[in-house]
Protein backbone atom coordinates (compact mmCIF):
# COMPACT_ATOMS: atom_id res chain seq x y z
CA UNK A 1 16.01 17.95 -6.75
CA UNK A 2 13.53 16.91 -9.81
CA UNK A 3 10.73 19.19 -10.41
CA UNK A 4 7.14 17.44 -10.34
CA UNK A 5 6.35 18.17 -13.66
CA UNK A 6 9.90 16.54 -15.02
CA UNK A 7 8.43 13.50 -12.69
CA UNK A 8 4.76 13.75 -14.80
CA UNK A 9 6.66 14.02 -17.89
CA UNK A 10 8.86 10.62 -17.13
CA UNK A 11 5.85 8.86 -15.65
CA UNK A 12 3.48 9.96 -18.70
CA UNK A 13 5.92 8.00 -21.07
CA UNK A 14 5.32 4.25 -19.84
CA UNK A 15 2.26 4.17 -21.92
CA UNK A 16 4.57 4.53 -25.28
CA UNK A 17 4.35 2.05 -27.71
CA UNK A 18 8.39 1.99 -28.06
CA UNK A 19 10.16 -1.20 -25.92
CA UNK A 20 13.16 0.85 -25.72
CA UNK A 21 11.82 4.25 -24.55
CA UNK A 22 9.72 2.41 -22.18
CA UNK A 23 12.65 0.41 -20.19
CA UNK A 24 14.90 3.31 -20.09
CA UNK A 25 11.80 5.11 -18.45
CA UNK A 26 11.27 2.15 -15.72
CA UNK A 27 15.37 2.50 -15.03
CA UNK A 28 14.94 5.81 -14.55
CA UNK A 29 12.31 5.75 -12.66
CA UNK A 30 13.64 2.70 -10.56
CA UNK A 31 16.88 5.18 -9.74
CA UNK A 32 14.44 8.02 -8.02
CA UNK A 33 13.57 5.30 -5.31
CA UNK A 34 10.23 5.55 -3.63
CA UNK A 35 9.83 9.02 -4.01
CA UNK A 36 8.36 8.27 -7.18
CA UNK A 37 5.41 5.96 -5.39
CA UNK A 38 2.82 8.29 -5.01
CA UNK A 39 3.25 9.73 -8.45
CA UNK A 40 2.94 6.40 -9.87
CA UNK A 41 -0.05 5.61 -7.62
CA UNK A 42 -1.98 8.99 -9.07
CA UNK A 43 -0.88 7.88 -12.53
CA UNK A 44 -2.66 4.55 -12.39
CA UNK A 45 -5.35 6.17 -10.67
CA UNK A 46 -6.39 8.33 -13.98
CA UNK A 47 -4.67 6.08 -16.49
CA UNK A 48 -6.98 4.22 -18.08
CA UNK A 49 -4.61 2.17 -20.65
CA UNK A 50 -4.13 -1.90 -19.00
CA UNK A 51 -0.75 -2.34 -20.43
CA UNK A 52 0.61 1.12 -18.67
CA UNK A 53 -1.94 0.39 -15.70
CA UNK A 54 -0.18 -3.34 -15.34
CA UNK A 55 3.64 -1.66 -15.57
CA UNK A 56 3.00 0.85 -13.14
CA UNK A 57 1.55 -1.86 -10.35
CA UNK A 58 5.23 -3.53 -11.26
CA UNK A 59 7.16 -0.80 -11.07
CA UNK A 60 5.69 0.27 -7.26
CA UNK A 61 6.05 -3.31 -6.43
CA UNK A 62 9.92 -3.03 -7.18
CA UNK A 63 10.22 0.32 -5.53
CA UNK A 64 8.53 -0.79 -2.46
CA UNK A 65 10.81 -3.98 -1.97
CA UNK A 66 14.14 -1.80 -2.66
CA UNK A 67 12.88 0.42 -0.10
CA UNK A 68 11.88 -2.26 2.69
CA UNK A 69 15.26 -3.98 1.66
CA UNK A 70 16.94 -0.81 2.55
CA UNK A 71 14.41 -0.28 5.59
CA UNK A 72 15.72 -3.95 7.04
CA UNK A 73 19.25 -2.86 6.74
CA UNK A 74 18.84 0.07 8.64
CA UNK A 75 17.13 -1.90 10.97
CA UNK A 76 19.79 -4.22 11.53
CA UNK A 77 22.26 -1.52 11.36
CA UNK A 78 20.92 1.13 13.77
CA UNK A 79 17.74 -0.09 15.45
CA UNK A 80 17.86 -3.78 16.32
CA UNK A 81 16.90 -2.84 19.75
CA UNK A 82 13.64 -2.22 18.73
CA UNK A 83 11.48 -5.89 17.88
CA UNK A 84 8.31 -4.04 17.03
CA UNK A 85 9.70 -2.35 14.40
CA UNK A 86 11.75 -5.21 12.70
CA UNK A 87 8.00 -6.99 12.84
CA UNK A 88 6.58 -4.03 11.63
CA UNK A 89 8.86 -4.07 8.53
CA UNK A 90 8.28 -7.65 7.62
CA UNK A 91 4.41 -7.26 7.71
CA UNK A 92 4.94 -3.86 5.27
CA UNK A 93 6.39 -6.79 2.71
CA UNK A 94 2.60 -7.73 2.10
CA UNK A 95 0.80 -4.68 3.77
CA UNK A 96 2.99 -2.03 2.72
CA UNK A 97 0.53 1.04 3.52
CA UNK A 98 0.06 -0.37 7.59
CA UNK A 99 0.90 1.92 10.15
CA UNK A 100 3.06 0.97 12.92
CA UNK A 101 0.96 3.39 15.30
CA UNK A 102 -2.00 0.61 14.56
CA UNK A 103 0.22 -2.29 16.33
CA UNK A 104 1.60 0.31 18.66
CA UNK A 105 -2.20 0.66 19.63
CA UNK A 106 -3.16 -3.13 19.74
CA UNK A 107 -0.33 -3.94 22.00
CA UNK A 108 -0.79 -0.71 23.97
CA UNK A 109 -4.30 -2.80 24.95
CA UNK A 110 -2.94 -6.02 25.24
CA UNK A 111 -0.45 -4.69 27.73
CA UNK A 112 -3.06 -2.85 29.86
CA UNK A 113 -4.75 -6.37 29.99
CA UNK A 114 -1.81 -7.73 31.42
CA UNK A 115 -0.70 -4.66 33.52
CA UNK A 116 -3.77 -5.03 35.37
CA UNK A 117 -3.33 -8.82 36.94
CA UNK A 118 0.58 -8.49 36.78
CA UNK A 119 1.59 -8.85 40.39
CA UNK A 120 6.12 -7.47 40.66
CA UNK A 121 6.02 -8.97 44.22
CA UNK A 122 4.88 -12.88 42.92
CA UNK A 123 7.86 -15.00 41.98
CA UNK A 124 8.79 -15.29 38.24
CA UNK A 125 6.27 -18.58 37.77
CA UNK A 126 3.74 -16.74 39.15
CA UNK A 127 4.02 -14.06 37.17
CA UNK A 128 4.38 -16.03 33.77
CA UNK A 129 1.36 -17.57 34.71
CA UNK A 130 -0.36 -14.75 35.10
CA UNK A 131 0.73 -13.48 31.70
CA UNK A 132 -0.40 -16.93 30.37
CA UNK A 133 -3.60 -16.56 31.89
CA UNK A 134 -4.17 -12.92 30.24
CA UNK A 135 -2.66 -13.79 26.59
CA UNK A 136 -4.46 -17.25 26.11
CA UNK A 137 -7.39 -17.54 27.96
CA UNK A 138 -8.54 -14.01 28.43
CA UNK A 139 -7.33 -12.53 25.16
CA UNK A 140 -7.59 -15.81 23.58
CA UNK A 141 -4.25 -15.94 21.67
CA UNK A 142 -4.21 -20.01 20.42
CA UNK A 143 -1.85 -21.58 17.72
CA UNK A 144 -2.43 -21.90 14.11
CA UNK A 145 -2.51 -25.66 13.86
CA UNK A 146 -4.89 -25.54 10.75
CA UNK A 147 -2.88 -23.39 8.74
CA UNK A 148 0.32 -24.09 10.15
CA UNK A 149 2.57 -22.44 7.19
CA UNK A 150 0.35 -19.99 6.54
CA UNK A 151 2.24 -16.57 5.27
CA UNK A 152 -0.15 -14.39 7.72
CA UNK A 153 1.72 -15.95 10.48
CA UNK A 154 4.43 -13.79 10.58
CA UNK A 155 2.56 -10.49 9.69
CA UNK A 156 2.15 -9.07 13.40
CA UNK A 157 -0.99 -6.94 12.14
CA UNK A 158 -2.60 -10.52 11.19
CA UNK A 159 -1.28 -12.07 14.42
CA UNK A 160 -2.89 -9.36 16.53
CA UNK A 161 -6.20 -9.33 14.82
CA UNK A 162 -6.94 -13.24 14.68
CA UNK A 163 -4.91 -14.07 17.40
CA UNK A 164 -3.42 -17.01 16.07
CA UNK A 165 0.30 -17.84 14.92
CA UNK A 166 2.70 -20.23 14.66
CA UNK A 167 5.40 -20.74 17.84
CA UNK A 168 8.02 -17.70 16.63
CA UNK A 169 4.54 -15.14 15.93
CA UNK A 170 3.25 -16.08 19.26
CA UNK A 171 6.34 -15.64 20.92
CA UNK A 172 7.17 -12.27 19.37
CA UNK A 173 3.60 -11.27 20.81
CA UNK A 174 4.84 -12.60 24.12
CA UNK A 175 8.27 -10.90 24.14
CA UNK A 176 6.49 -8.04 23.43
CA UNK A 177 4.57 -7.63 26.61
CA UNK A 178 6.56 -9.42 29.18
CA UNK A 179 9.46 -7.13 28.55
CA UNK A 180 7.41 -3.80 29.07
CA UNK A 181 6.50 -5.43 32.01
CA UNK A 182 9.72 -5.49 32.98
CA UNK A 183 9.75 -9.14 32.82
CA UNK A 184 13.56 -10.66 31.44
CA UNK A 185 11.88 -12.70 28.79
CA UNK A 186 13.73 -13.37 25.66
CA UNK A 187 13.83 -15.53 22.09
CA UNK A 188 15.48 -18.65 21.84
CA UNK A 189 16.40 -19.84 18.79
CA UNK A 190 15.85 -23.65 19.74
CA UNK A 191 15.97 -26.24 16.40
CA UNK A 192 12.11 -27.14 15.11
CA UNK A 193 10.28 -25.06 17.17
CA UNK A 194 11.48 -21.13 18.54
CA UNK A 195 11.09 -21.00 22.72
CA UNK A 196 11.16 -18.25 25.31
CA UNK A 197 13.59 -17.94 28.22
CA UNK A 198 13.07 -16.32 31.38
CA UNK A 199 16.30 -15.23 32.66
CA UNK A 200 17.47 -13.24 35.64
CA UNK A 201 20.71 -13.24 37.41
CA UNK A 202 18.83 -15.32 39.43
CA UNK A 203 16.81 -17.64 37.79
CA UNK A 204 16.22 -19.09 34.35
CA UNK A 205 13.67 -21.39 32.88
CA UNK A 206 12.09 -21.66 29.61
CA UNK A 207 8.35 -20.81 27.96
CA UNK A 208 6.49 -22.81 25.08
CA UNK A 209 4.31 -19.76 23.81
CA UNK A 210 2.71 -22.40 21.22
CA UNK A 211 1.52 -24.63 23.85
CA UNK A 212 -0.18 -21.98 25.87
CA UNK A 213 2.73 -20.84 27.65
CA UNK A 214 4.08 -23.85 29.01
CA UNK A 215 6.98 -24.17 31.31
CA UNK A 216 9.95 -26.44 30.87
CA UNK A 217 13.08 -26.82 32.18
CA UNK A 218 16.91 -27.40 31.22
CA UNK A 219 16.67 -30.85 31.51
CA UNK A 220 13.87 -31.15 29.50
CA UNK A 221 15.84 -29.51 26.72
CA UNK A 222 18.93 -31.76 27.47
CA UNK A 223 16.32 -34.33 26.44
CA UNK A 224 14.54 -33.00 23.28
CA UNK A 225 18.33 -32.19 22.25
CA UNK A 226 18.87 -35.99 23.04
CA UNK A 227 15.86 -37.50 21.45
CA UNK A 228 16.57 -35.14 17.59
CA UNK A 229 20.17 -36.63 18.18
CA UNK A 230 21.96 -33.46 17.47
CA UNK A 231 25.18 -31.90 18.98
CA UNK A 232 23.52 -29.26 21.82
CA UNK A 233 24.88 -25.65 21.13
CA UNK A 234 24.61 -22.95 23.67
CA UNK A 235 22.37 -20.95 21.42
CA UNK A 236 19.65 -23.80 22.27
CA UNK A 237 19.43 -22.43 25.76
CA UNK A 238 20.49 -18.55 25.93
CA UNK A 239 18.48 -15.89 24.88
CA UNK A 240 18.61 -14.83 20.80
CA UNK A 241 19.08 -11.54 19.38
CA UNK A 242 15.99 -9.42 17.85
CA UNK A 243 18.18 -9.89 14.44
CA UNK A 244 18.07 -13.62 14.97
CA UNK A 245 14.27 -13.30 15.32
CA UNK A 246 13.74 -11.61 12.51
CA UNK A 247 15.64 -13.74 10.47
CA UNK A 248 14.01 -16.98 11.60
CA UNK A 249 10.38 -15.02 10.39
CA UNK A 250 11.83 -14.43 6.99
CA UNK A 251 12.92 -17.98 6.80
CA UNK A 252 9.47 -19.11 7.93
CA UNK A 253 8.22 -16.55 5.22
CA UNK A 254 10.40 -18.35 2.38
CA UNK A 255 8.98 -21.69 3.51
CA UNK A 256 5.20 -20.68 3.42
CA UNK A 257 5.81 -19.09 -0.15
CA UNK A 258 7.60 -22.34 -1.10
CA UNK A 259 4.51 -24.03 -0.13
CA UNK A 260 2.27 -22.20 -1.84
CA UNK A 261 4.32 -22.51 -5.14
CA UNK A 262 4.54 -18.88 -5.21
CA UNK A 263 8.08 -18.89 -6.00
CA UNK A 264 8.79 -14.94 -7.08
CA UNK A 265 7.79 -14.28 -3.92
CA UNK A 266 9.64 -16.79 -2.02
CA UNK A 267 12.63 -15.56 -4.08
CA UNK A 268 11.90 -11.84 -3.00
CA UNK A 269 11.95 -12.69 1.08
CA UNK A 270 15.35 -14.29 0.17
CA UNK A 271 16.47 -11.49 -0.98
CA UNK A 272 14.91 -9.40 1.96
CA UNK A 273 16.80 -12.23 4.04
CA UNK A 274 20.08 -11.84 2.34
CA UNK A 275 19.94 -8.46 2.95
CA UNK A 276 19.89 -8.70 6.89
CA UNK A 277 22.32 -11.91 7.03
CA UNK A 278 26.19 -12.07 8.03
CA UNK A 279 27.84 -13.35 4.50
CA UNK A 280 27.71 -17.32 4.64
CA UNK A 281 25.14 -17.58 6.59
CA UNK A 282 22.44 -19.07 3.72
CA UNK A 283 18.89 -18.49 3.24
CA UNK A 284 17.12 -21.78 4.70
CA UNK A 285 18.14 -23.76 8.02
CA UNK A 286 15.21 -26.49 8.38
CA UNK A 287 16.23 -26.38 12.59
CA UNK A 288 15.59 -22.66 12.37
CA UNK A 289 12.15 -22.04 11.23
CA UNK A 290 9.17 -22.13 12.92
């Protein structure tokens, strides 16, 4: 284990003047992992020198991305059970000091909101109505139409504190407190625009959490599917996996960056992307964002 004051000694050599020394300081200190992110944070706190200021604000920024990369694969590994956390992760790509017990506590109220009208006796209509009722015009959860491709969109902390999104953000939001109401709502990873199923061994119909939770029907799909004049897939109408959602909010991440013309960052959520994706499976799919 290294000794904090071989980690001061390392981290009080990225102010020398020497290229070399310098670079085979960052390596090193790239190796350590995120360990060495407080350190670094202290260090820029009381070094006063720009040039060793700007390379350690470079340096965290790496170490933070190889450790949310490694974070996601976890994730997908060991966890994918859990939606709120995969959300959680992707928001820590631009807030990476937010604490998941602040969304834990958000949702915690939205979900009292919605425990309190949810009726278990009403049929399933009734009861998504009564969620829609709660989310959108009591809590006042809208779409993003203005800022459509915005990145905040798929950072839940955003989502929960301006309560606007695009259709995948609102749905996530949805999923979220329908299923700790015990309520069989899931993802659907639907071309253009991601939908919500609700799906018993009884019934099954579908949600439009952009459109204030709308309900539609199979046939209705049958003719979207008809009217994009694309070959229907059974994915269009059974529920998604929390992996698929998480991928379709990276790929909606890649396109916002893309429109900004940020492009090291939009190259940086591909990575996160690749990270989490079977082999083959590509970074972008137009039908598959949003």
């Amino acid at each position: 284990m290294i000794q904090e004051s071989e980690i001061q000694a390392i981290i009080s050599l990225l102010d020398d003047e020497d290229k070399e020394v310098v670079e085979h300081i960052e390596k090193k200190i790239i190796s350590l992992g995120d360990i060495m992110i407080p350190f670094l944070e202290r260090e820029w706190e009381t070094n006063f020198n720009p040039i060793a200021q700007k390379r350690i604000e470079e340096l965290i920024h790496i170490l933070q991305l190889k450790s949310l990369k490694e974070k996601l694969i976890n994730w997908k590994n060991n966890e994918q059970n859990d939606l709120l956390k995969g959300m959680y992760l992707v928001a820590t790509y631009q807030y990476p000091d937010l604490d998941i017990r602040k969304l834990k506590k958000e949702l915690d109220k939205i979900y009292y909101e919605a425990w309190l009208k949810h009726r278990t006796y009403a049929s399933p209509i009734e009861q998504i109505r009564t969620l829609n009722h709660v989310l959108f015009n009591e809590l006042g959860f809208t779409s993003n139409t203005q800022n459509f491709h915005a990145p905040s969109n798929s950072m839940l902390n955003v989502i929960l504190e301006s309560r606007k999104s695009n259709p995948i953000g609102l749905s996530v939001v949805y999923i979220l407190i329908a299923q700790r109401l015990m309520m069989p709502v899931y993802g659907v990873n639907f071309p253009n625009l991601f939908i919500l199923t609700y799906k018993s061994s009884e019934v099954q119909f579908y949600i439009n959490a952009f459109h204030r939770g709308m309900v539609f029907f199979k046939n209705d799909i049958d003719n979207y599917i008809n009217q994009l004049n694309i070959k229907p897939l059974e994915s269009f109408y059974q529920p998604c996996s929390n992996l698929d959602i998480i991928q379709r909010v990276l790929r909606n991440l890649i396109v916002s960056f893309e429109k900004l013309g940020e492009t090291h960052r939009e190259e940086e959520v591909k990575q996160l992307l690749d990270a989490i994706s079977q082999e083959g499976d590509g970074f972008l799919n137009d039908s598959q964002s949003i």
